[in-house]
Every structure is written in C-alpha cells, then in structure tokens.
Protein backbone atom coordinates (compact mmCIF):
# COMPACT_ATOMS: atom_id res chain seq x y z
CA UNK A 1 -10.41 25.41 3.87
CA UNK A 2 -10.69 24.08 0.27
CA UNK A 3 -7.37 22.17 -1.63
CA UNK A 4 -4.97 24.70 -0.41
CA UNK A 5 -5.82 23.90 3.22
CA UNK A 6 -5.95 19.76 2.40
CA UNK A 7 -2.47 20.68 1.06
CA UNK A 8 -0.90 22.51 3.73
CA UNK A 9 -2.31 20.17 6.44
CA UNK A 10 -0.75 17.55 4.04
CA UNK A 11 2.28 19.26 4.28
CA UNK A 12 2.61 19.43 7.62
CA UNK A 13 2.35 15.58 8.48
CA UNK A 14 4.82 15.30 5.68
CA UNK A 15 7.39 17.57 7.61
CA UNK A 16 7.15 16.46 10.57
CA UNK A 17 7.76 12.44 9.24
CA UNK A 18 10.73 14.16 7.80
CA UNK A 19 12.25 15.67 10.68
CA UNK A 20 11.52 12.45 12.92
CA UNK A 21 13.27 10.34 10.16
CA UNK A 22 16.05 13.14 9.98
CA UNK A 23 16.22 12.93 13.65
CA UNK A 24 15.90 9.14 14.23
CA UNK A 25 18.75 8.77 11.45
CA UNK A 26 21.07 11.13 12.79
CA UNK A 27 20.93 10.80 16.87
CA UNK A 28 19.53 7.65 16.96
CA UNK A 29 20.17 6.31 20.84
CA UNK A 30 23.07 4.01 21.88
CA UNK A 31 20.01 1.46 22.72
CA UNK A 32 17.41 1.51 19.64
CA UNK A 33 15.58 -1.12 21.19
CA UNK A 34 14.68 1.43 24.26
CA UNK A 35 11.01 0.33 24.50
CA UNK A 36 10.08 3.54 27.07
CA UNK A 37 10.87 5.93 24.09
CA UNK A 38 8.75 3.88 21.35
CA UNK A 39 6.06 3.66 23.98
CA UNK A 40 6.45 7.90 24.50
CA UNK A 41 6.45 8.42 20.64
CA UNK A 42 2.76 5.88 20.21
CA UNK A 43 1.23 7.56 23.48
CA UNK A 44 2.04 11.11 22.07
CA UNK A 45 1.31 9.77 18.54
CA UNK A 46 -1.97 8.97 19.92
CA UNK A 47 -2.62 12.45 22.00
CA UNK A 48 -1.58 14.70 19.51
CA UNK A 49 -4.10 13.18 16.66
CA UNK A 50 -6.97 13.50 19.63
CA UNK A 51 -5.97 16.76 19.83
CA UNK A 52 -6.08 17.63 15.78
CA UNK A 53 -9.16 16.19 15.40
CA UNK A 54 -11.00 18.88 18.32
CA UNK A 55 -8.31 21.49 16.63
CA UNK A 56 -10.62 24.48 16.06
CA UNK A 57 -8.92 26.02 13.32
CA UNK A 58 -5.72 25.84 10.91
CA UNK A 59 -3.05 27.50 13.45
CA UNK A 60 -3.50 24.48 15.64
CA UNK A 61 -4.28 21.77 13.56
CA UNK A 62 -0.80 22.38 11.63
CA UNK A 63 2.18 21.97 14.43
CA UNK A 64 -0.46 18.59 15.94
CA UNK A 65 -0.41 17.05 12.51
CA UNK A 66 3.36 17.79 12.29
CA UNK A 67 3.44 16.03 15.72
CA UNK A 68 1.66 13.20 14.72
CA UNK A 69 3.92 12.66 11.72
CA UNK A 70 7.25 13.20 13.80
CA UNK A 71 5.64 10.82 16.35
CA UNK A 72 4.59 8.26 13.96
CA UNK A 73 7.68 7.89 12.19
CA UNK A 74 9.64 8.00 15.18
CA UNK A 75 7.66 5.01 16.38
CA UNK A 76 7.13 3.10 13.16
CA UNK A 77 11.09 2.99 12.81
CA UNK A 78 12.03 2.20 16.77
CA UNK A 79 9.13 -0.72 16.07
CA UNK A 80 10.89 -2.07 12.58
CA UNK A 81 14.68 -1.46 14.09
CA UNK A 82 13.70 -4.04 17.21
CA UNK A 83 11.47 -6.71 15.00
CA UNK A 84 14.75 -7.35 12.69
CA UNK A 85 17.12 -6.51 15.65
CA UNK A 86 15.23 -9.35 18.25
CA UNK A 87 13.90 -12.12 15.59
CA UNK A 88 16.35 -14.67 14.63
CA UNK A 89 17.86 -14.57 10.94
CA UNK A 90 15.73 -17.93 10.57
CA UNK A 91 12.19 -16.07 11.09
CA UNK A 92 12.77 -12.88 10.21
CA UNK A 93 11.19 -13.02 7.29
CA UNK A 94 7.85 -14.73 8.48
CA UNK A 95 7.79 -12.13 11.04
CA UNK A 96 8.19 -9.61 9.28
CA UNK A 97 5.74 -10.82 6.87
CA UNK A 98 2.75 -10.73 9.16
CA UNK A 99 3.91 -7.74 10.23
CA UNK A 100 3.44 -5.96 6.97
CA UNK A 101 0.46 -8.32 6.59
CA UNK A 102 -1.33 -6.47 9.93
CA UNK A 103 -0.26 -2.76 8.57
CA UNK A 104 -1.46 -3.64 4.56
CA UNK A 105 -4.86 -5.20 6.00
CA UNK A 106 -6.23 -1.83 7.74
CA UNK A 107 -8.19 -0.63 4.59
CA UNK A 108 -9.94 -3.33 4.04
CA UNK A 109 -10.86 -3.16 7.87
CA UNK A 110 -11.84 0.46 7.40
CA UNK A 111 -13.76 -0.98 4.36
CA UNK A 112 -15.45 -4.14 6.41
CA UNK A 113 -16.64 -1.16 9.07
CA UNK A 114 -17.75 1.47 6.82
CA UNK A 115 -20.33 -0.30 4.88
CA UNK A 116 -22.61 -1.75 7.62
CA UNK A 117 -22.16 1.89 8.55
CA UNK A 118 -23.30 3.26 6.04
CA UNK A 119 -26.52 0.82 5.13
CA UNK A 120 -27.79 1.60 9.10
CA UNK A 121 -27.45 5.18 8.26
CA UNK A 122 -29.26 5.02 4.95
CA UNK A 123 -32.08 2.64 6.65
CA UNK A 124 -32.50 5.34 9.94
CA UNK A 125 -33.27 8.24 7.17
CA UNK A 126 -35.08 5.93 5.01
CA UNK A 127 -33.51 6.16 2.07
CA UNK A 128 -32.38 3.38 1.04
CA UNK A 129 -33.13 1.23 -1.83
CA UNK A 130 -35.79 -1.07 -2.56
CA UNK A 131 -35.41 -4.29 -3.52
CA UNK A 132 -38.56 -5.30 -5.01
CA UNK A 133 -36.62 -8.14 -7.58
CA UNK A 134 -37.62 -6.14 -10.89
CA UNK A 135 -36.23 -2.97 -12.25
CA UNK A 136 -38.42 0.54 -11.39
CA UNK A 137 -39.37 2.31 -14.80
CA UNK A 138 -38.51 5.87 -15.00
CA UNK A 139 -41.16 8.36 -14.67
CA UNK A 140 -42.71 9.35 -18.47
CA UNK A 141 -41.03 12.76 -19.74
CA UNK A 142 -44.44 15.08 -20.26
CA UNK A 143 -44.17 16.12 -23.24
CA UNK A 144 -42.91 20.12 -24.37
CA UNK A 145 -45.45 22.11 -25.60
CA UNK A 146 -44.10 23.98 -29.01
C-alpha cells in the first residue's frame, strides 16, 4: 500500500466529511434536533468502520472510509447543533466545555491503554528490560587485525 495508499485512504475520509458537511449545510432538516437521524448517522458511523477494518483490499476500504467520514460529520454536527440549541444561554458554555473536554481527552486515553499494553507484550516475549539499578557496559569492540 505504501504513502500513496495512506494518502488516498486519507482522502477518502476527507471527502466524505466534506460531502456530509456540504450536505448537512445545505438540506439540513426542518427539525435539527431529530435524535433518530443522529442515532442512524453514529450506528452507521459505527458499522461502516467495522466493516473497513475486515475490508480486504483498497476497492472496499475507500467508499467505507468515505462512509465513516460522511457519517461522522453528519453526527458530530446534529450532536453540537442540539447541545447549543437545548442548554440555556447561562450554561452553555460549561457544557460545552466538558464537552470538548471528553473529545480533547481521548489521546491521552489511547495513551493510558497503550502502555500497559505494550509492557505485557514485551514481558510475554521476554524482552524487556532489566532493571538491575546500575548501567550494563557495552560489550568490548575486538580489536581489527591490520
């Protein structure tokens, strides 16, 4: 696959957030708070990323990650559009706040879960490092014969 494929799949997410915010901006519905259709776009959100990740090559994986970016942004703006639509002026900002707070705290979740992760894989193969309290010297470099 290499960087051309990275960049195509890329691409792909990327123009299918742009035709759900295209689409959400121009025929948004009478009711934006219509929790059945922000429900739809998380479910199929969720579905069509299941479904890139077993994609067995590029021809499928690229209209599922354009799903998953129209889905996404479809749902990420119905879910934005209702919080400052239902909060009162006087809270808005608080919830709002925390809301922003939940989506800006997922790497260092991804972070807190990957490194436990990572030491119980090292231990199972037995590779991991020592720690003996003192620095290990370097083998001696033989020396080259002339």
């Amino acid at each position: 696959m290499g960087s051309t494929g990275l960049r195509l799949l890329s691409a792909a997410h990327g123009a299918g957030s742009m035709l759900g915010t295209l689409i959400i901006a121009t025929a948004a519905p009478a009711d934006p708070a219509s929790g059945v259709l922000m429900l739809t776009a998380a479910v199929c959100m969720g579905l069509a990323l299941m479904m890139f990740s077993r994609s067995p090559g590029m021809g499928f994986a690229f209209p599922m990650l354009a799903l998953t970016g129209f889905c996404s942004t479809f749902y990420l703006t119905h879910v934005t559009t209702i919080i400052q639509q239902k909060v009162p002026d006087h809270l808005r900002g608080r919830v709002l706040s925390l809301y922003s707070l939940c989506w800006n705290l997922l790497p260092l979740g991804g972070l807190l879960a990957g490194g436990p992760r990572r030491r119980r894989r090292r231990a199972l193969r037995g590779t991991g490092r020592r720690r003996t309290g003192r620095r290990q010297r370097a083998p001696a470099a033989e020396p080259h014969a002339a």
